[in-house]
PDB file of N, CA and C in Angstrom:
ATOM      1  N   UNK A   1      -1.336  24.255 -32.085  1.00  0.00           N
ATOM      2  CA  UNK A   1      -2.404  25.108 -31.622  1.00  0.00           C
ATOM      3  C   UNK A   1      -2.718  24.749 -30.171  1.00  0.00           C
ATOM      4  N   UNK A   2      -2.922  26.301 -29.621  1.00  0.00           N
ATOM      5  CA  UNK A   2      -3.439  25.343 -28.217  1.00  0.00           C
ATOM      6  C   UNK A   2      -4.178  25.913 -27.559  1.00  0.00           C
ATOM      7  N   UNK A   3      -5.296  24.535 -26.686  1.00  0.00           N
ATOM      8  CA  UNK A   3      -6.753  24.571 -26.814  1.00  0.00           C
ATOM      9  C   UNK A   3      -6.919  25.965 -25.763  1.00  0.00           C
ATOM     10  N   UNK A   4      -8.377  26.439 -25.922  1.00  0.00           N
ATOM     11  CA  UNK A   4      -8.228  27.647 -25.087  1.00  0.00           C
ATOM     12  C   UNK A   4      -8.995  27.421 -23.621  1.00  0.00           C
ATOM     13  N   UNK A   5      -8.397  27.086 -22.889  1.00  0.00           N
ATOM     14  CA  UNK A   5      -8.928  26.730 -21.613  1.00  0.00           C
ATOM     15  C   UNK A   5      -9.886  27.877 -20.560  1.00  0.00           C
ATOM     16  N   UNK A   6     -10.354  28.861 -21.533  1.00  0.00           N
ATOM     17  CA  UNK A   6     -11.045  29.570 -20.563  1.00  0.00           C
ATOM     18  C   UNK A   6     -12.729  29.153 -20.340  1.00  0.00           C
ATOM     19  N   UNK A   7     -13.403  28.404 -21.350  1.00  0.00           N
ATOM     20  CA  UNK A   7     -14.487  27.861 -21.314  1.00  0.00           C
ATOM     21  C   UNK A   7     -14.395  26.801 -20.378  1.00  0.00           C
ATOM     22  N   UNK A   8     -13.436  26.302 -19.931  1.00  0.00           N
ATOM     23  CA  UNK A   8     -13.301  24.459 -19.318  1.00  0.00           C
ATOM     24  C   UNK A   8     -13.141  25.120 -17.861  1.00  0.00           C
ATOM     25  N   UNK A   9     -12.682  26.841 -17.527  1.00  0.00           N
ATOM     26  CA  UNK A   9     -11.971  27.082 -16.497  1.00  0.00           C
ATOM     27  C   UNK A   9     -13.526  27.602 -15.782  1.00  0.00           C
ATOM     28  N   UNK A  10     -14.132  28.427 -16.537  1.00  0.00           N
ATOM     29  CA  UNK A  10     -14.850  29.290 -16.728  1.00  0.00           C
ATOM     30  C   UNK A  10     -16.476  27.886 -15.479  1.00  0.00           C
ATOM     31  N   UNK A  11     -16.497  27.220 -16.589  1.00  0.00           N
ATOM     32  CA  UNK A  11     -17.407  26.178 -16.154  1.00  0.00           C
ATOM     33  C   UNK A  11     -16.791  25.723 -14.388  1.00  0.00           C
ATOM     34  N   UNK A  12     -15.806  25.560 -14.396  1.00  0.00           N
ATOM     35  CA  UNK A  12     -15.117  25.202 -13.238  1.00  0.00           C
ATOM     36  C   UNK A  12     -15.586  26.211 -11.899  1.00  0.00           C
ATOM     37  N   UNK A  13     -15.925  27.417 -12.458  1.00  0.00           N
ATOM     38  CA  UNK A  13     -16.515  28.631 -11.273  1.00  0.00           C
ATOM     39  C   UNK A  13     -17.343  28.207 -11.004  1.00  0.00           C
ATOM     40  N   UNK A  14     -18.235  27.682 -11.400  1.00  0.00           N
ATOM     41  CA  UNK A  14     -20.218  27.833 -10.632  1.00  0.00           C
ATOM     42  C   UNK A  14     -20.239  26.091 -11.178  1.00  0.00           C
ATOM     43  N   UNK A  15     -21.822  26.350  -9.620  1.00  0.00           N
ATOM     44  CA  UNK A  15     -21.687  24.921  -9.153  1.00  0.00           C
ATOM     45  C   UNK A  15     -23.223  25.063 -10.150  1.00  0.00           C
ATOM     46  N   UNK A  16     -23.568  26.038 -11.019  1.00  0.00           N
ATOM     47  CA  UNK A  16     -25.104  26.108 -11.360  1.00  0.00           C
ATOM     48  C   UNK A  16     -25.175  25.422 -12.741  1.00  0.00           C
ATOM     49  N   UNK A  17     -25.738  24.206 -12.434  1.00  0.00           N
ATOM     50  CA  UNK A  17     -26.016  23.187 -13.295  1.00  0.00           C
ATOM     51  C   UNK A  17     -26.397  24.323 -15.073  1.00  0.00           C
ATOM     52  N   UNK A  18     -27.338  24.792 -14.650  1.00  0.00           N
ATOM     53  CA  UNK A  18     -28.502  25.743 -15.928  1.00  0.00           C
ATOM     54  C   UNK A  18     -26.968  26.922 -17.001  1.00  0.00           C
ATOM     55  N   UNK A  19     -26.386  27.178 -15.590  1.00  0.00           N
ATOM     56  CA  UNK A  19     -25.025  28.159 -16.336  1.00  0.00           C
ATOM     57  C   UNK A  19     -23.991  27.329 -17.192  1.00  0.00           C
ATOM     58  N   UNK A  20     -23.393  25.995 -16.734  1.00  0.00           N
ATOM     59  CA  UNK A  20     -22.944  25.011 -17.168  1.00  0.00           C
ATOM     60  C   UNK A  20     -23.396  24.442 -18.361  1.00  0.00           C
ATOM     61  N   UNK A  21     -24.594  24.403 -18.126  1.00  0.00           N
ATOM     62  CA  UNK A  21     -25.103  24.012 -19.388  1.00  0.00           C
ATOM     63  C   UNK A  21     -25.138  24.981 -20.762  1.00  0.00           C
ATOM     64  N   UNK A  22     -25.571  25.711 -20.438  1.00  0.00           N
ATOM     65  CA  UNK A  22     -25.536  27.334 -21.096  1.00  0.00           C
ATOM     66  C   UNK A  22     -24.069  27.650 -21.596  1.00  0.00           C
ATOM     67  N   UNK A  23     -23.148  27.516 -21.055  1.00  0.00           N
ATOM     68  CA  UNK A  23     -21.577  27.470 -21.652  1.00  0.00           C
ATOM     69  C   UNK A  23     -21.219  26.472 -22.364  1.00  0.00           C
ATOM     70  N   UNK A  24     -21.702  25.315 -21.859  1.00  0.00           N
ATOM     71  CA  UNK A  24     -21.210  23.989 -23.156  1.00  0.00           C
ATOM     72  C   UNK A  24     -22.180  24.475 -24.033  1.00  0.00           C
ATOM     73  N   UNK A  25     -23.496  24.529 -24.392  1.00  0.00           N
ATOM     74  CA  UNK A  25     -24.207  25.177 -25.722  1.00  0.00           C
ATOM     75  C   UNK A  25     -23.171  25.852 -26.249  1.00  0.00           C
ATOM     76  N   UNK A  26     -23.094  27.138 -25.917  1.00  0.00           N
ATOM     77  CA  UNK A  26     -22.230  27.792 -26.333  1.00  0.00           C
ATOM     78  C   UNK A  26     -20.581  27.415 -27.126  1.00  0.00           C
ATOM     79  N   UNK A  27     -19.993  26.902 -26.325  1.00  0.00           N
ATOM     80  CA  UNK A  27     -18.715  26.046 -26.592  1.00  0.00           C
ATOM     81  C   UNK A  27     -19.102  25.218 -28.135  1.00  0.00           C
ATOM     82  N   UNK A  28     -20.586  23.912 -28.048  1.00  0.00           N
ATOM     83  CA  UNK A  28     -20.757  23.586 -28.766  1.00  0.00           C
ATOM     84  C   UNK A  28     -20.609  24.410 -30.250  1.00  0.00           C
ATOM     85  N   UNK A  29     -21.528  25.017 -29.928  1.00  0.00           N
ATOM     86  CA  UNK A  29     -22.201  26.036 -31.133  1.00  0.00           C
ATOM     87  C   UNK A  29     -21.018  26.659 -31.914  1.00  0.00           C
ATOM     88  N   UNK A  30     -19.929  27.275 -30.917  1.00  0.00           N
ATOM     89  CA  UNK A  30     -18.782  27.971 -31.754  1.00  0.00           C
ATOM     90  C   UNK A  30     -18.035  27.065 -32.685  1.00  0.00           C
ATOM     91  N   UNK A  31     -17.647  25.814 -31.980  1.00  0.00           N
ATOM     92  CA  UNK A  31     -16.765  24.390 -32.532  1.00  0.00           C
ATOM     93  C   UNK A  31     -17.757  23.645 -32.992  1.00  0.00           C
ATOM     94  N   UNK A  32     -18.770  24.031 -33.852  1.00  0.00           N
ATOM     95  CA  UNK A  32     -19.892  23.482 -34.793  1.00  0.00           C
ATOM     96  C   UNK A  32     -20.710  24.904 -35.185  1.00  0.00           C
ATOM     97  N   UNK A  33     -19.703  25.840 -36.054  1.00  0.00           N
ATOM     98  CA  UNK A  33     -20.108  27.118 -36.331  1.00  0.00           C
ATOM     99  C   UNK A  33     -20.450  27.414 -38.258  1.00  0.00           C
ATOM    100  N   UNK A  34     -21.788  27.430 -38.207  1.00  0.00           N
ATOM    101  CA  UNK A  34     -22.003  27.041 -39.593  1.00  0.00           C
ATOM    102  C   UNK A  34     -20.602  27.686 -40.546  1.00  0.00           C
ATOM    103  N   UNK A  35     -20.374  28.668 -40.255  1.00  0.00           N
ATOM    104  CA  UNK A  35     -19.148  29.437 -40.916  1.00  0.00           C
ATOM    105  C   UNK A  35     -17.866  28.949 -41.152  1.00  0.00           C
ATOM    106  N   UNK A  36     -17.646  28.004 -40.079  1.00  0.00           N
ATOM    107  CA  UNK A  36     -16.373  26.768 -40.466  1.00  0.00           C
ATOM    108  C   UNK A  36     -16.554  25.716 -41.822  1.00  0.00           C
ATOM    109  N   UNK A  37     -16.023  25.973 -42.999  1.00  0.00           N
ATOM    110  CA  UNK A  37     -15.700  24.639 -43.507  1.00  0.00           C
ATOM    111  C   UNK A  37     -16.018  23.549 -43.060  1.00  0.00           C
ATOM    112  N   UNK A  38     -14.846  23.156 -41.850  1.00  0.00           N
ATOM    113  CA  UNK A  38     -14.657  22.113 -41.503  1.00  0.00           C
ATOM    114  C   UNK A  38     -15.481  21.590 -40.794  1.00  0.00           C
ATOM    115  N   UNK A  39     -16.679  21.941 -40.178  1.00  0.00           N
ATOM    116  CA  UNK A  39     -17.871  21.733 -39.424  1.00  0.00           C
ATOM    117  C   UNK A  39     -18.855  20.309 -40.344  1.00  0.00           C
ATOM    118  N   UNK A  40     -18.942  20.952 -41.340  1.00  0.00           N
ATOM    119  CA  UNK A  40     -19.717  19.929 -42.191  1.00  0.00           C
ATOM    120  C   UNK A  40     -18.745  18.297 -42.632  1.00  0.00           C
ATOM    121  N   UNK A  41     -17.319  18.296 -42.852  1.00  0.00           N
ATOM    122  CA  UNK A  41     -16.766  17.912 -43.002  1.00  0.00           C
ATOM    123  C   UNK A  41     -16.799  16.557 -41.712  1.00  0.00           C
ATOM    124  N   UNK A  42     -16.849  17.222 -40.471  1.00  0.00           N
ATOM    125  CA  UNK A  42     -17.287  16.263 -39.140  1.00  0.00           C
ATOM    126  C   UNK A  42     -17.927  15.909 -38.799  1.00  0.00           C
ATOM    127  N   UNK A  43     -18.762  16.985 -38.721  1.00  0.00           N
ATOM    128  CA  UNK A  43     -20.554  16.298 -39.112  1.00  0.00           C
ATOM    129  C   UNK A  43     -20.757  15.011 -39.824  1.00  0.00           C
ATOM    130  N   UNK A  44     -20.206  15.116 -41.593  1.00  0.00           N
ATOM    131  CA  UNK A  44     -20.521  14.104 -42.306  1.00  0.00           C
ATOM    132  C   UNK A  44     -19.958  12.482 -41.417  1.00  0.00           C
ATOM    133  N   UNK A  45     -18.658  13.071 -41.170  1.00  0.00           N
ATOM    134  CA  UNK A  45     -18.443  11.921 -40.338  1.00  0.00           C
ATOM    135  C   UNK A  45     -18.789  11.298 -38.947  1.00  0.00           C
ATOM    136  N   UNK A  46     -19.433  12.124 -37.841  1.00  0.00           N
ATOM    137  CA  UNK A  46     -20.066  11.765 -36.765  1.00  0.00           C
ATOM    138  C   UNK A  46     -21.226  11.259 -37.563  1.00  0.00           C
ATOM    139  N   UNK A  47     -22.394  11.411 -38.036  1.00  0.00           N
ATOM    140  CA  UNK A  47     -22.963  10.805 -38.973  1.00  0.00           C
ATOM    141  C   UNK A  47     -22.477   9.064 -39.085  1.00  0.00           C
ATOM    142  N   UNK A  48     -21.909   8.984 -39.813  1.00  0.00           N
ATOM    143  CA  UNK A  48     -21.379   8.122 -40.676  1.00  0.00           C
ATOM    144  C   UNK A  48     -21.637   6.969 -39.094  1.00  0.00           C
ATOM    145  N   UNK A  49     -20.208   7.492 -38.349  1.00  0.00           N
ATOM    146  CA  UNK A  49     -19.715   6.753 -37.181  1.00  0.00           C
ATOM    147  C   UNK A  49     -20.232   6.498 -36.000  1.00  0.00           C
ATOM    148  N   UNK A  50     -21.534   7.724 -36.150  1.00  0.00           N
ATOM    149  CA  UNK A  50     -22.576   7.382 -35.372  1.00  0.00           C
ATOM    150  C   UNK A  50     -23.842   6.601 -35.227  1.00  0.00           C
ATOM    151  N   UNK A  51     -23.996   6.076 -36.528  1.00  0.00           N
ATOM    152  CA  UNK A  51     -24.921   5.519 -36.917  1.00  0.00           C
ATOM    153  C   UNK A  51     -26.493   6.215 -37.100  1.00  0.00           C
ATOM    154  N   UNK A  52     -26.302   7.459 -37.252  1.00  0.00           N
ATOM    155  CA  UNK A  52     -26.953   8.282 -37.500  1.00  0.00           C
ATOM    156  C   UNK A  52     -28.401   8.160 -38.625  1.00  0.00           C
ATOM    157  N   UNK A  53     -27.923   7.404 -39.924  1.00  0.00           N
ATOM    158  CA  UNK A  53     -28.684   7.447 -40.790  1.00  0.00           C
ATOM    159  C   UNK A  53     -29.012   6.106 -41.148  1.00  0.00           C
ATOM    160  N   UNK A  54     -28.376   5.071 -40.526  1.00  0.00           N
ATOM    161  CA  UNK A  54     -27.976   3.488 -40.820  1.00  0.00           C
ATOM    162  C   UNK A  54     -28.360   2.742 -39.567  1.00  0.00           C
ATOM    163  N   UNK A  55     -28.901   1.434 -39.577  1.00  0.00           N
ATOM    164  CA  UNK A  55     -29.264   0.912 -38.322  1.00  0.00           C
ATOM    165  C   UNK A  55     -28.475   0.760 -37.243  1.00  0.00           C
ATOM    166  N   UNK A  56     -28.612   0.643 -35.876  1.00  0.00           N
ATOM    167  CA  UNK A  56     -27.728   0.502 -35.090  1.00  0.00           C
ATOM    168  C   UNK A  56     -28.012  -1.214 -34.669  1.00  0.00           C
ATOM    169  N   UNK A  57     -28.497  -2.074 -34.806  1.00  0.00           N
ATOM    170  CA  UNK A  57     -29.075  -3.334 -34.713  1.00  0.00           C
ATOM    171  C   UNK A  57     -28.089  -4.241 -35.761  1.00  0.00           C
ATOM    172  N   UNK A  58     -27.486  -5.633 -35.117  1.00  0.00           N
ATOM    173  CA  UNK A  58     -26.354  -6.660 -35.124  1.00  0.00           C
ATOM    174  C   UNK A  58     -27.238  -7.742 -34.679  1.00  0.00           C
ATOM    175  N   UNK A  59     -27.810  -8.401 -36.304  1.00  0.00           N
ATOM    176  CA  UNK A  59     -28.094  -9.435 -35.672  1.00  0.00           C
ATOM    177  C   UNK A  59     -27.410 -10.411 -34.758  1.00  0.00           C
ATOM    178  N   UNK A  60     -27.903 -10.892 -34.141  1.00  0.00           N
ATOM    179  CA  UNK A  60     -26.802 -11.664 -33.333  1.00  0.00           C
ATOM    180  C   UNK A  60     -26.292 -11.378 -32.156  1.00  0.00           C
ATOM    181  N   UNK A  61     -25.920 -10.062 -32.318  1.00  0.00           N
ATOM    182  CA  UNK A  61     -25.096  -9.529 -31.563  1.00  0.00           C
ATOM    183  C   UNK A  61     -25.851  -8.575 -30.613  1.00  0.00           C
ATOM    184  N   UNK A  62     -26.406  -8.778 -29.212  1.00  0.00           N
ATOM    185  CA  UNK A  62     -26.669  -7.338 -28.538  1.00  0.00           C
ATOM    186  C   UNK A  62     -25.871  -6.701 -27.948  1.00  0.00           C
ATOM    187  N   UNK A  63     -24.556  -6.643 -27.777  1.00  0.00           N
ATOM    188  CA  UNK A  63     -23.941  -6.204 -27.301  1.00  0.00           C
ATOM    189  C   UNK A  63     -23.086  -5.008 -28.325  1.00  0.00           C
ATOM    190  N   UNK A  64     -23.086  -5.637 -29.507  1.00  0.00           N
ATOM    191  CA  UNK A  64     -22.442  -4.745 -30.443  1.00  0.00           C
ATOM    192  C   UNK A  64     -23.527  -3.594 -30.869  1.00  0.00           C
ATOM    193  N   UNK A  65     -24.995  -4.191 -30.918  1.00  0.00           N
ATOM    194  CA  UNK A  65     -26.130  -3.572 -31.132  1.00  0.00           C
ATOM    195  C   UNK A  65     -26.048  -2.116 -29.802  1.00  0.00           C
ATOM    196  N   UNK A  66     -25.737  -2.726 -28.507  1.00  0.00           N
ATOM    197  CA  UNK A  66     -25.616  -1.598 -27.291  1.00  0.00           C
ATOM    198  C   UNK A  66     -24.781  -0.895 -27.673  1.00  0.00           C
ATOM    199  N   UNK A  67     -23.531  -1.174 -27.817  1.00  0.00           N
ATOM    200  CA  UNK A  67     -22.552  -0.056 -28.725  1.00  0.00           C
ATOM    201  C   UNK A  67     -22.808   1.070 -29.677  1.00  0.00           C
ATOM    202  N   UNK A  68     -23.238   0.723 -30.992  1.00  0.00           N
ATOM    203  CA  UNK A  68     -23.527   0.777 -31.858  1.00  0.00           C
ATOM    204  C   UNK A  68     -24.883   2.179 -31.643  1.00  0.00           C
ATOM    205  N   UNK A  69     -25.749   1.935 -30.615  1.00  0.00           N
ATOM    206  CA  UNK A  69     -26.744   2.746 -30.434  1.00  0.00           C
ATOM    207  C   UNK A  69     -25.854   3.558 -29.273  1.00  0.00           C
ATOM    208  N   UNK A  70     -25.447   3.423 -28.322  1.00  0.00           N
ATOM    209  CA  UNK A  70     -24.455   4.332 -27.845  1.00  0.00           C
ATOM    210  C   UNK A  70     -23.622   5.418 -28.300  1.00  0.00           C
ATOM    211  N   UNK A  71     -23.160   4.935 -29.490  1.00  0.00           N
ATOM    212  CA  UNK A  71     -22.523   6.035 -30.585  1.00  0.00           C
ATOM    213  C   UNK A  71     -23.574   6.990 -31.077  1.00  0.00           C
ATOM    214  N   UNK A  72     -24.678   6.205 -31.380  1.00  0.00           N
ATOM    215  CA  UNK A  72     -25.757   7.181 -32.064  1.00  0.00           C
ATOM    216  C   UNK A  72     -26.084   8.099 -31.059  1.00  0.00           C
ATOM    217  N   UNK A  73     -26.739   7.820 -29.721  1.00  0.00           N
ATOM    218  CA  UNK A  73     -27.210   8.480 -28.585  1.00  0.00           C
ATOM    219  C   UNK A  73     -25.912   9.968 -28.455  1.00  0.00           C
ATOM    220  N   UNK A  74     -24.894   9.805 -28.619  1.00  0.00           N
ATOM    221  CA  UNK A  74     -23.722  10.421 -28.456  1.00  0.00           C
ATOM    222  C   UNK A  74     -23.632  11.638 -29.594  1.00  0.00           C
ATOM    223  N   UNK A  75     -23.665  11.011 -30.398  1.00  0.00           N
ATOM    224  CA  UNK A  75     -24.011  11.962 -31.972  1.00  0.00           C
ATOM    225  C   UNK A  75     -25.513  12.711 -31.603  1.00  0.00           C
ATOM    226  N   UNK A  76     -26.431  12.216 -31.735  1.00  0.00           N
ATOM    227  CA  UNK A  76     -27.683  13.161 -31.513  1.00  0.00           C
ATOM    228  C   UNK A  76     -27.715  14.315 -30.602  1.00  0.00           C
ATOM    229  N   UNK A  77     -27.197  13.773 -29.412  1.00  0.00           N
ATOM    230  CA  UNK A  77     -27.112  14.417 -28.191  1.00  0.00           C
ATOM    231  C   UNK A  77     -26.086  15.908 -28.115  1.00  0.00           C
ATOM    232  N   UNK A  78     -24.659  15.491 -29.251  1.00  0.00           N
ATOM    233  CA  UNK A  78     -24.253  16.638 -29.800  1.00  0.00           C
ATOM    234  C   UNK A  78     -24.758  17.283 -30.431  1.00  0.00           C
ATOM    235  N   UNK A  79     -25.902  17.308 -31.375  1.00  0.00           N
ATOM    236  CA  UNK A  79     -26.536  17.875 -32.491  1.00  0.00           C
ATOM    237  C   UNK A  79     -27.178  18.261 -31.878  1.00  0.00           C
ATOM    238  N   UNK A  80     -28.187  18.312 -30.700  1.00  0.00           N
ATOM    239  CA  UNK A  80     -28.952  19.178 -29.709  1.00  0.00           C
ATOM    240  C   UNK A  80     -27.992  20.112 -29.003  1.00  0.00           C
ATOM    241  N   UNK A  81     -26.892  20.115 -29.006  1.00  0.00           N
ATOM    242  CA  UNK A  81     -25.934  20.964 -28.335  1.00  0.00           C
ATOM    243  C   UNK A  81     -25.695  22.418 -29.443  1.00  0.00           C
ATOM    244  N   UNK A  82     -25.561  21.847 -30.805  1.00  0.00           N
ATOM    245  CA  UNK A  82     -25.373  22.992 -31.508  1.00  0.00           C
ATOM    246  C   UNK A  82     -26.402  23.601 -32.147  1.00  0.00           C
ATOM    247  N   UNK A  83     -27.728  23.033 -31.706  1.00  0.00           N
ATOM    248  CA  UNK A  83     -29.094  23.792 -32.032  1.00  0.00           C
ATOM    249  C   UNK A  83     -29.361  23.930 -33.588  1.00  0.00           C
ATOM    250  N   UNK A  84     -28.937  22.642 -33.868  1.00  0.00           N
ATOM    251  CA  UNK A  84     -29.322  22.345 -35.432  1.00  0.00           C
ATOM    252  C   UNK A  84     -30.143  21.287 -35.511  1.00  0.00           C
ATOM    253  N   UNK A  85     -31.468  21.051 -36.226  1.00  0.00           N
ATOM    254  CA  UNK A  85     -32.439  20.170 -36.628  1.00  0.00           C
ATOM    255  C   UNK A  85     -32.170  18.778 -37.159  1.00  0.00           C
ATOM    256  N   UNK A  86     -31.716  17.699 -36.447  1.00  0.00           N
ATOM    257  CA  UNK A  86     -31.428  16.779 -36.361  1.00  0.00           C
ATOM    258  C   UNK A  86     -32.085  16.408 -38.054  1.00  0.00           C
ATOM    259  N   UNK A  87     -33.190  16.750 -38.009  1.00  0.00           N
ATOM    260  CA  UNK A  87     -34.271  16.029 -39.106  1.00  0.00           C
ATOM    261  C   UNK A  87     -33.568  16.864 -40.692  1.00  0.00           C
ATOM    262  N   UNK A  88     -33.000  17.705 -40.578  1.00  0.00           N
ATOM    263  CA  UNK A  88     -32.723  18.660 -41.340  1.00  0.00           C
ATOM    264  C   UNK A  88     -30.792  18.040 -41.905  1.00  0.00           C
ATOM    265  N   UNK A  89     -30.362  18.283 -40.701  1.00  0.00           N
ATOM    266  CA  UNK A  89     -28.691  17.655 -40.663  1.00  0.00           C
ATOM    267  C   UNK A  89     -28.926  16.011 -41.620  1.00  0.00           C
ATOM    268  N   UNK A  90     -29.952  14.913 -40.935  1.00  0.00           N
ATOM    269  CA  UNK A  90     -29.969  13.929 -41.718  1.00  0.00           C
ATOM    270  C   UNK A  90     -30.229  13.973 -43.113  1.00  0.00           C
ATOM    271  N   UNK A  91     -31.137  14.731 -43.760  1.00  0.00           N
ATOM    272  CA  UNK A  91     -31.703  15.061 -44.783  1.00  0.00           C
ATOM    273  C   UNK A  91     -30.520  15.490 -45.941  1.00  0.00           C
ATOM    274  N   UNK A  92     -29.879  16.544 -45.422  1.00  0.00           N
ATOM    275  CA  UNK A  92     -28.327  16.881 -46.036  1.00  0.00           C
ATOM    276  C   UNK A  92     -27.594  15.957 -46.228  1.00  0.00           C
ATOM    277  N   UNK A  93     -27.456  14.945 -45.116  1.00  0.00           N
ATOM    278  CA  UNK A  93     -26.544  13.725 -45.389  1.00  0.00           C
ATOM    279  C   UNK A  93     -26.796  12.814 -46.248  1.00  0.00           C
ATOM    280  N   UNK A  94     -28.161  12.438 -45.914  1.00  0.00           N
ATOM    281  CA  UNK A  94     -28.680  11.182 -46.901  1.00  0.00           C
ATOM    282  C   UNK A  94     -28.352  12.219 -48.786  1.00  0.00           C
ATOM    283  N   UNK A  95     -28.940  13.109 -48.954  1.00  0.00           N
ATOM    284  CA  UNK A  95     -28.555  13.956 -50.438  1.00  0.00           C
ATOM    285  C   UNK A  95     -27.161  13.555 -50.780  1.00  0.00           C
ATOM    286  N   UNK A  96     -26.113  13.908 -49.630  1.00  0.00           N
ATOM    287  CA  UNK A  96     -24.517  13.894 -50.384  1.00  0.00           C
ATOM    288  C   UNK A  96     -24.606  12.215 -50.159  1.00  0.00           C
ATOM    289  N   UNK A  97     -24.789  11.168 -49.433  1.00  0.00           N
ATOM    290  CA  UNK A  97     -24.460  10.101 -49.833  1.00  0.00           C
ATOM    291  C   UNK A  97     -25.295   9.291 -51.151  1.00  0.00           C
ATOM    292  N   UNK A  98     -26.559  10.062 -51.733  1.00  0.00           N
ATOM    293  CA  UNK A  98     -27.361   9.806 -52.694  1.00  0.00           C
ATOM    294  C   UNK A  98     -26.291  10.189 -53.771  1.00  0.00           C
ATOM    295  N   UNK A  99     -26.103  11.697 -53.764  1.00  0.00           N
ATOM    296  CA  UNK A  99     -25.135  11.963 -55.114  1.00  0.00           C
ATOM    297  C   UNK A  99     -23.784  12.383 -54.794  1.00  0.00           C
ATOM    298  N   UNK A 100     -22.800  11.227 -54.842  1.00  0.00           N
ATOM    299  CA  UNK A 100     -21.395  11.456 -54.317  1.00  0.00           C
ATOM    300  C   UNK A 100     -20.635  12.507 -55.081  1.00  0.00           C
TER     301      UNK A 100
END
């Protein structure tokens, strides 16, 4: 498959921060489109790998702890991209890891 470079090209025209932004939403939103299957499927796992629902804190460790919340910051920050309720997305997750 191959990727469609008119969104990456598209962004490449204008220097306008607000339009840029407005196209990655967009971009987001399609490649996190409730209608995909596979959307939830990645989700569950950015979740997981993001530390999303689980502490990001190593005793011991702050550096793994900086990591660790880095991933999370990364995950959230996508989930504001596809204009889904962070509080809502966790809620779903914690249910399927309650009843496997």
């Amino acid at each position: 498959m191959t990727p469609d470079n008119s969104a990456r090209s598209d962004a490449r025209k204008t220097n306008n921060p607000v339009e840029n932004a407005l196209r990655l939403r967009e971009a987001y939103q399609t490649v996190f489109s409730k209608e995909n299957p596979a959307t939830e499927v990645v989700i569950n796992h950015l979740f997981k790998i993001g530390f999303v629902t689980s502490t990001t804190f190593v005793a011991g460790d702050p550096y793994q702890t900086a990591l660790n919340e880095g991933a999370r910051r990364l995950v959230l920050s996508m989930i504001r991209y596809i204009n889904r309720n962070p509080k809502d997305l966790i809620e779903q997750i914690e249910q399927i890891y309650a009843n496997p």
